[in-house]
Each structure stands twice: as C-alpha cells, then as structure tokens.
PDB file of N, CA and C in Angstrom:
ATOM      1  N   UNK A   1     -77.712 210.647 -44.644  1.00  0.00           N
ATOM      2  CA  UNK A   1     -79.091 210.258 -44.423  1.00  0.00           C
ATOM      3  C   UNK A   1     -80.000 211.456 -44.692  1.00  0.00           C
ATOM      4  N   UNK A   2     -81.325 210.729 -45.068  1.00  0.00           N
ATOM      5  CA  UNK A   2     -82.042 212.333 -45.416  1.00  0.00           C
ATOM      6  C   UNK A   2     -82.838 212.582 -44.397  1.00  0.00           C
ATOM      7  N   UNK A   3     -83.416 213.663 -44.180  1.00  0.00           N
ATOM      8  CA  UNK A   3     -84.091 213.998 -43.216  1.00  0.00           C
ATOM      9  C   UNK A   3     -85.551 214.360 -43.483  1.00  0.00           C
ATOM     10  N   UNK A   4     -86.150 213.848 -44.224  1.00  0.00           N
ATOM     11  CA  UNK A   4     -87.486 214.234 -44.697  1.00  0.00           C
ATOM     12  C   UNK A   4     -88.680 213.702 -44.294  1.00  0.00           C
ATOM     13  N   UNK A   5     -89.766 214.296 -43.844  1.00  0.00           N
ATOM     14  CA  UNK A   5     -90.712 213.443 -43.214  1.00  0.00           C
ATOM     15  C   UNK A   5     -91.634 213.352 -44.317  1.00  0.00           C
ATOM     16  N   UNK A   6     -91.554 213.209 -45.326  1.00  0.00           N
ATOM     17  CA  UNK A   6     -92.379 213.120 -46.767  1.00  0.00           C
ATOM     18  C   UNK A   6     -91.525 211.640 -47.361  1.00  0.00           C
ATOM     19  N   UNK A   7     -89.974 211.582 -47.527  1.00  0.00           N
ATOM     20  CA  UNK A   7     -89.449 210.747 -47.841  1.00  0.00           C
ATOM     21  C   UNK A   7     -89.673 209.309 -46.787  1.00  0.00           C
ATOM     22  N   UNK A   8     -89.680 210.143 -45.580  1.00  0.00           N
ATOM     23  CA  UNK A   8     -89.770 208.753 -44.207  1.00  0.00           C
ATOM     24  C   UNK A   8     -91.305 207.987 -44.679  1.00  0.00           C
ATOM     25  N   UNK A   9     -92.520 208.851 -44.842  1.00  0.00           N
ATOM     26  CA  UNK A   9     -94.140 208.331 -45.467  1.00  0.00           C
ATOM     27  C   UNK A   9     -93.562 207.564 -46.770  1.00  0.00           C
ATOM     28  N   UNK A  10     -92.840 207.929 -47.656  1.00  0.00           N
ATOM     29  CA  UNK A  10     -92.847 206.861 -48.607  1.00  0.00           C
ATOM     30  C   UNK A  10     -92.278 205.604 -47.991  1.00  0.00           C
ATOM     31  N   UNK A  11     -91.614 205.707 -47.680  1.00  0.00           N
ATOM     32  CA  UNK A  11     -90.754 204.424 -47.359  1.00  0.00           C
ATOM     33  C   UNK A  11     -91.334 203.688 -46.703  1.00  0.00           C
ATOM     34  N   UNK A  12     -92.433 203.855 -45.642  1.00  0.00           N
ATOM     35  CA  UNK A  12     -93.078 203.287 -44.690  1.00  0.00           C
ATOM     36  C   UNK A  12     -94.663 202.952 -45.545  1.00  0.00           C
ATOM     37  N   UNK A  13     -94.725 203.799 -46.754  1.00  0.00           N
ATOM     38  CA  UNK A  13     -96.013 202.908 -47.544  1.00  0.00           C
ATOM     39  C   UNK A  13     -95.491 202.099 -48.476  1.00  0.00           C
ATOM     40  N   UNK A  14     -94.011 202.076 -48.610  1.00  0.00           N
ATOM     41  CA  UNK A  14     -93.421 200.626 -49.207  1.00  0.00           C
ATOM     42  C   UNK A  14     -93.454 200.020 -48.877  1.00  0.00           C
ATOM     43  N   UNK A  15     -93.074 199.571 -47.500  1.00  0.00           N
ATOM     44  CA  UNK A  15     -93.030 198.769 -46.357  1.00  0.00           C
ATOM     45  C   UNK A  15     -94.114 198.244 -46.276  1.00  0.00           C
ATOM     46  N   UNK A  16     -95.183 199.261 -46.206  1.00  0.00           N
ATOM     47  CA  UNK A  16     -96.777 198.359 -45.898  1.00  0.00           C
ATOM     48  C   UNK A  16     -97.446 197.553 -47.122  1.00  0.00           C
ATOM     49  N   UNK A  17     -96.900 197.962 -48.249  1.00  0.00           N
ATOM     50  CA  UNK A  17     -97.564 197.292 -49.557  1.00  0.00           C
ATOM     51  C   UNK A  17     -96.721 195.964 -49.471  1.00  0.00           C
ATOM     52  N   UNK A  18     -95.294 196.380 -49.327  1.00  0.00           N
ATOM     53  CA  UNK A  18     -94.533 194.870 -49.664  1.00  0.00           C
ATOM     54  C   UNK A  18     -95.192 193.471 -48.634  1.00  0.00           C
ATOM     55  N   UNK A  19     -95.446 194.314 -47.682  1.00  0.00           N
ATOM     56  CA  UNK A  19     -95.852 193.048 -46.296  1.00  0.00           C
ATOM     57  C   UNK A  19     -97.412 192.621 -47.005  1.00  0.00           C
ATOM     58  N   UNK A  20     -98.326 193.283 -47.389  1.00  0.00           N
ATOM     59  CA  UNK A  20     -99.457 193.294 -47.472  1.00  0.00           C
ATOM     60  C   UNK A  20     -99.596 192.270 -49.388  1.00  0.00           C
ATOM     61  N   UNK A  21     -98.127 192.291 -49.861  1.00  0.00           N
ATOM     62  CA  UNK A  21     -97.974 191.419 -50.914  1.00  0.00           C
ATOM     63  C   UNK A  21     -97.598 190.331 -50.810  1.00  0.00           C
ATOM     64  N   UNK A  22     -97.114 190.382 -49.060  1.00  0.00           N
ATOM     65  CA  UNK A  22     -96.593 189.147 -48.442  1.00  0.00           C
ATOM     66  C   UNK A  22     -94.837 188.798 -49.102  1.00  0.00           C
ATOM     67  N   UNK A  23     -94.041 189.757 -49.438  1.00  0.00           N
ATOM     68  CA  UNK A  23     -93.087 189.739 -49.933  1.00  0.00           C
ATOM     69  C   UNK A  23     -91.815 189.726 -48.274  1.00  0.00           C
ATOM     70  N   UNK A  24     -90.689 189.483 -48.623  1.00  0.00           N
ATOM     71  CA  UNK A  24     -89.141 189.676 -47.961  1.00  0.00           C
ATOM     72  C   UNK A  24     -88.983 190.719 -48.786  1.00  0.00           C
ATOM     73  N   UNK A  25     -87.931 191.795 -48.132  1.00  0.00           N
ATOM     74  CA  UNK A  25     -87.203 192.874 -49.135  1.00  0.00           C
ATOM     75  C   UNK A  25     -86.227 191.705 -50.083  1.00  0.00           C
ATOM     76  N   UNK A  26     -85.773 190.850 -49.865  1.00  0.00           N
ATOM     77  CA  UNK A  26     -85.451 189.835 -50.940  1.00  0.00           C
ATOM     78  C   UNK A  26     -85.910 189.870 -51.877  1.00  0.00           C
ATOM     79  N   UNK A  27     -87.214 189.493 -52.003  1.00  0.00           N
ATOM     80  CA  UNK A  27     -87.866 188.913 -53.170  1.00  0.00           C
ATOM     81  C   UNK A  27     -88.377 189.952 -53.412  1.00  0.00           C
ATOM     82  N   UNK A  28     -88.763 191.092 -52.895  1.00  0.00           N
ATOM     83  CA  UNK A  28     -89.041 193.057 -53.520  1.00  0.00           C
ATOM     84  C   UNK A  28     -87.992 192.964 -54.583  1.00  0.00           C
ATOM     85  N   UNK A  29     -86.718 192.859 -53.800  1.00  0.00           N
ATOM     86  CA  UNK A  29     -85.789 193.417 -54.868  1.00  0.00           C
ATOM     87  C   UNK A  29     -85.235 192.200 -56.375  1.00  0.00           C
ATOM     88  N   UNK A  30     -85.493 191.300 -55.706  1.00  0.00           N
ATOM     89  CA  UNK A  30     -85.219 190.831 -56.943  1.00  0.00           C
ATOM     90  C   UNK A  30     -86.404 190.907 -58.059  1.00  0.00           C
ATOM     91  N   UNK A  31     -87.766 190.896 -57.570  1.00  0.00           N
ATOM     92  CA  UNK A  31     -88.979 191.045 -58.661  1.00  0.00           C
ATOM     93  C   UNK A  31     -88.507 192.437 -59.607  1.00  0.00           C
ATOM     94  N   UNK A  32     -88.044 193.679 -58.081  1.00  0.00           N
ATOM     95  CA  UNK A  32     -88.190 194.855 -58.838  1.00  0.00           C
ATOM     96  C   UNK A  32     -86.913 195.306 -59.376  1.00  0.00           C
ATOM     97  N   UNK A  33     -85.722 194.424 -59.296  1.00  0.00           N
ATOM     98  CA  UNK A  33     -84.190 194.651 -59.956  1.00  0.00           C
ATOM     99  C   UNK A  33     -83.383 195.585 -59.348  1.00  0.00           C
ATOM    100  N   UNK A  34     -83.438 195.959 -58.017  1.00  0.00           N
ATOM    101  CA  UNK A  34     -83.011 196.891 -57.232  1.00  0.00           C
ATOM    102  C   UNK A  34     -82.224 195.882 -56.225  1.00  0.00           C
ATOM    103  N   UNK A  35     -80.998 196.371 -55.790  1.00  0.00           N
ATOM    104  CA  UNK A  35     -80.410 195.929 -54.610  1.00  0.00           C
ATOM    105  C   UNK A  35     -81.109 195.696 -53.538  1.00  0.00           C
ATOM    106  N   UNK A  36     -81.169 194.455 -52.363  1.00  0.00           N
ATOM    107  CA  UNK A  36     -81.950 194.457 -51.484  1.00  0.00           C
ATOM    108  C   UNK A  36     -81.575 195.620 -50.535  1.00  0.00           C
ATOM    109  N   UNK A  37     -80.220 196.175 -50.142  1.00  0.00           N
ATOM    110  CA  UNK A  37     -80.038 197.267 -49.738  1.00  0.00           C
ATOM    111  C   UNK A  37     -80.518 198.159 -49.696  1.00  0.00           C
ATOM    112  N   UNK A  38     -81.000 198.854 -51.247  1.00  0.00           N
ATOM    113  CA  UNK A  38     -81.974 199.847 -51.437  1.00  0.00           C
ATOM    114  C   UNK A  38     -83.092 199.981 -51.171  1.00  0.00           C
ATOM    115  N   UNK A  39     -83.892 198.601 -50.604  1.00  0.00           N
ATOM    116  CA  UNK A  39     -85.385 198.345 -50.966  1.00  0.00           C
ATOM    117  C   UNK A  39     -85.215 198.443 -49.219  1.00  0.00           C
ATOM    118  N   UNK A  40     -84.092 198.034 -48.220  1.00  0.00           N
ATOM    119  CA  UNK A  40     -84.137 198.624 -46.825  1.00  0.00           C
ATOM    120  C   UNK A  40     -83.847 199.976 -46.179  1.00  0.00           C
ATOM    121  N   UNK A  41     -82.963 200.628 -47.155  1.00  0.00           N
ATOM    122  CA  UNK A  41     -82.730 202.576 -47.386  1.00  0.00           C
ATOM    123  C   UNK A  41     -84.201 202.623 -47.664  1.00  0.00           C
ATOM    124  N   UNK A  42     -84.829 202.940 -48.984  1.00  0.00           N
ATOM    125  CA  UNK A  42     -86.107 203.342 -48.854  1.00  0.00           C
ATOM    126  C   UNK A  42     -86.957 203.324 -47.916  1.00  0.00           C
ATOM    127  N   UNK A  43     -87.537 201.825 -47.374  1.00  0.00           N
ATOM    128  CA  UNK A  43     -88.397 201.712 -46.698  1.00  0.00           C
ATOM    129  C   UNK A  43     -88.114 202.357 -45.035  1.00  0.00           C
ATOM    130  N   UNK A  44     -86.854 202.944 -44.873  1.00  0.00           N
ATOM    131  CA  UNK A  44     -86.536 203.261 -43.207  1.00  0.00           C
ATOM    132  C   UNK A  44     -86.113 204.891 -43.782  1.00  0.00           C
ATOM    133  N   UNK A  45     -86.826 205.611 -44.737  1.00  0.00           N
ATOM    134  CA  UNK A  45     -86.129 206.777 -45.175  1.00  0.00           C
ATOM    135  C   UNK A  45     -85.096 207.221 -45.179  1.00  0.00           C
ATOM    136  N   UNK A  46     -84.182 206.323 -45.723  1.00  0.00           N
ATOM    137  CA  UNK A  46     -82.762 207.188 -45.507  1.00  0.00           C
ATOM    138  C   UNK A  46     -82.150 207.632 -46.708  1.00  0.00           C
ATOM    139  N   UNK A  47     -83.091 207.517 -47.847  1.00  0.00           N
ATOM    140  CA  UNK A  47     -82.444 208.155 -49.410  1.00  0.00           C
ATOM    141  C   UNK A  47     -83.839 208.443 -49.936  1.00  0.00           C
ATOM    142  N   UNK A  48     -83.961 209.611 -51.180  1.00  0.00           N
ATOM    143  CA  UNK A  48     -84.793 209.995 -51.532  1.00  0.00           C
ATOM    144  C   UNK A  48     -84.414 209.147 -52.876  1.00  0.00           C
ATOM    145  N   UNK A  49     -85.154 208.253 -53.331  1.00  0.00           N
ATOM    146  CA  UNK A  49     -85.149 207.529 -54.208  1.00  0.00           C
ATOM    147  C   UNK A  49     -85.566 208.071 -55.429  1.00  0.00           C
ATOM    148  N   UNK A  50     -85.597 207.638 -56.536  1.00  0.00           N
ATOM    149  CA  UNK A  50     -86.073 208.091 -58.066  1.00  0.00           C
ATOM    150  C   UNK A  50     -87.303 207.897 -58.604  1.00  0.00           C
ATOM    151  N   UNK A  51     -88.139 208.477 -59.241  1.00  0.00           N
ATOM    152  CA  UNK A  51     -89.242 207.949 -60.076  1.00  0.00           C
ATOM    153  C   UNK A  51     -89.371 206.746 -60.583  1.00  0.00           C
ATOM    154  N   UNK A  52     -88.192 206.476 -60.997  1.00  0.00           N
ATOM    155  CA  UNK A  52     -87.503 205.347 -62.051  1.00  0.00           C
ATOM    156  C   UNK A  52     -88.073 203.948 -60.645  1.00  0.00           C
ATOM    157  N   UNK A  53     -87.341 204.202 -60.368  1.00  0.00           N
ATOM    158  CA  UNK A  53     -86.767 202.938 -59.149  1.00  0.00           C
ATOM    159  C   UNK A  53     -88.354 202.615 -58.394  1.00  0.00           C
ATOM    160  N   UNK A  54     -89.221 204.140 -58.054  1.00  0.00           N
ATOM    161  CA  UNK A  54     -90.532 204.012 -57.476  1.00  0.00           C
ATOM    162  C   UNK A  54     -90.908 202.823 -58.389  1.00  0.00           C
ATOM    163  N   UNK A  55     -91.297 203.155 -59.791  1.00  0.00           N
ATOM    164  CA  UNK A  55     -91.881 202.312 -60.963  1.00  0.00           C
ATOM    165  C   UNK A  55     -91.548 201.355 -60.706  1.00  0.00           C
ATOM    166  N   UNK A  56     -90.367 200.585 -60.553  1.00  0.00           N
ATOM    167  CA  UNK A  56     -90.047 199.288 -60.547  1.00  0.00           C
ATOM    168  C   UNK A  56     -90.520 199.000 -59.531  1.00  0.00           C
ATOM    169  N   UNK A  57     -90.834 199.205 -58.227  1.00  0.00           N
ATOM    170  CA  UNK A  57     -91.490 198.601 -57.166  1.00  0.00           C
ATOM    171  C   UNK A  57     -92.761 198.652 -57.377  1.00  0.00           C
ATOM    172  N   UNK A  58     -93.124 199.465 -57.525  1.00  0.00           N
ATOM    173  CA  UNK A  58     -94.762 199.421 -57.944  1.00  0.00           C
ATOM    174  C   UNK A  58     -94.892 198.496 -59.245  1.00  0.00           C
ATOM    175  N   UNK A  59     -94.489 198.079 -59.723  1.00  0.00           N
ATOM    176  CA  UNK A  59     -94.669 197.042 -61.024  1.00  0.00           C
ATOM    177  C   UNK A  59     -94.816 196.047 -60.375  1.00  0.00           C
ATOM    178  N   UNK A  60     -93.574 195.769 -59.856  1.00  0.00           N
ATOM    179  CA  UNK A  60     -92.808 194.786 -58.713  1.00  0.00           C
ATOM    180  C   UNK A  60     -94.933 194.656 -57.598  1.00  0.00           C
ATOM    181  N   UNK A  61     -95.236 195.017 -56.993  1.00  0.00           N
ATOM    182  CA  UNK A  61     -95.918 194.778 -56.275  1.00  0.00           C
ATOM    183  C   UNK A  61     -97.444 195.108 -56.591  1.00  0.00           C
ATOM    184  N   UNK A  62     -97.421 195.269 -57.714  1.00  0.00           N
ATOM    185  CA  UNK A  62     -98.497 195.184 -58.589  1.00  0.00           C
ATOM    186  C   UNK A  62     -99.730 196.065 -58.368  1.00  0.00           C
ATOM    187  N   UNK A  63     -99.177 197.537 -57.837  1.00  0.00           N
ATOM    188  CA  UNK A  63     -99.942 198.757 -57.312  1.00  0.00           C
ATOM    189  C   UNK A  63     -99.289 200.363 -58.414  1.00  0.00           C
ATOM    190  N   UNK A  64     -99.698 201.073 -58.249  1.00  0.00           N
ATOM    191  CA  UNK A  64     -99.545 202.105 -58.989  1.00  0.00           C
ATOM    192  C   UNK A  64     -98.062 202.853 -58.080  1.00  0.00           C
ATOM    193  N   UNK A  65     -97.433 203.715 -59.036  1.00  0.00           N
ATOM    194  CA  UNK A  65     -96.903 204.725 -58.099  1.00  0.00           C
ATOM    195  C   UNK A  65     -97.596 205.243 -57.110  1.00  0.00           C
ATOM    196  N   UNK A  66     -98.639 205.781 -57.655  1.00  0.00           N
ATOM    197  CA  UNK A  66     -99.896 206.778 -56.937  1.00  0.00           C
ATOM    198  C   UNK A  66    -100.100 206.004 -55.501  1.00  0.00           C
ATOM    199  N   UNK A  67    -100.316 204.929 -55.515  1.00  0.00           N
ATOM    200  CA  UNK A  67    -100.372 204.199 -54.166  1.00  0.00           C
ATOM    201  C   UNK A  67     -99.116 204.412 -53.304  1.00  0.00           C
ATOM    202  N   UNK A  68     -98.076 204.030 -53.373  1.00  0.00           N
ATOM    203  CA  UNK A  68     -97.019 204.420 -53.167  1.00  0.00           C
ATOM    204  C   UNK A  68     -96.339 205.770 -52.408  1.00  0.00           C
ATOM    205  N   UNK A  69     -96.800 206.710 -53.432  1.00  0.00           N
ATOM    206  CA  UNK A  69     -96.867 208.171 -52.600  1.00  0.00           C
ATOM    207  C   UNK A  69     -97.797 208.868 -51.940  1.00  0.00           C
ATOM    208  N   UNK A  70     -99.134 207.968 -52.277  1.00  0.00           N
ATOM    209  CA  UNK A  70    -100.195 208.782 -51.182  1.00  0.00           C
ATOM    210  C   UNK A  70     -99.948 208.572 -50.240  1.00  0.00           C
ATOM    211  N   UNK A  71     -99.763 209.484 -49.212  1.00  0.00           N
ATOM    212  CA  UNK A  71     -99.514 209.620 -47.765  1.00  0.00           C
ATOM    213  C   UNK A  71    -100.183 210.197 -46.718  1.00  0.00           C
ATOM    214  N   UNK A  72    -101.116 211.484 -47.809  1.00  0.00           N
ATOM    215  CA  UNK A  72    -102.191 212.396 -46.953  1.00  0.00           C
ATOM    216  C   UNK A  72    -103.478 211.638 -47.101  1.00  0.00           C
TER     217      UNK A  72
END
C-alpha cells in the first residue's frame, strides 16, 4: 500500500468527480477500460496510478486530468 497524502487527494478527487457524474466504480471502469478493482485502489489511495490510466478516467468522466489532480 502506498503511503502518500498527495496520492490519497487524488483518489478522493476521483471519487468526487465519479459520484458528481453519478457513476458506480462499475460503470467508471468499464467507460474507462480499467478493472473495477483499480478504479477502488485509486480512489482509497492505495496505488500510485499512471498518467495513462489518469487519461482514461478523465475521458471516462468527461473532465480534464488537470481536474483530477488539483488538490491545492
């Protein structure tokens, strides 16, 4: 598990976009082609995820990366 309180803010502004898209991590992951597994690691910080994978959720939920990682 990672321990990052930068990685824990992403995961928790995934969390808030997906709800606020009105999505299930279900239907996150299947829009964005990621295991639903992964799309519940991310959002509870427990892996530092990829650029790659960010993109697909942010496609997936129809917001920028930039949204995504702003945290400050």
């Amino acid at each position: 598990m990672v321990e990052s309180p930068v990685i824990k803010l992403v995961g928790e502004k995934v969390r808030q976009k997906r709800l606020e898209k009105g999505y299930s991590q279900d239907q996150l992951a299947i829009e964005a082609d990621i295991p639903k597994s992964q799309v519940g690691r991310i959002e509870r910080g427990e892996i530092n995820t990829t650029i790659a994978t960010l993109d697909k959720i942010s496609q997936a939920l129809g917001v920028t990366i930039k949204d995504l990682v702003d945290i400050y």
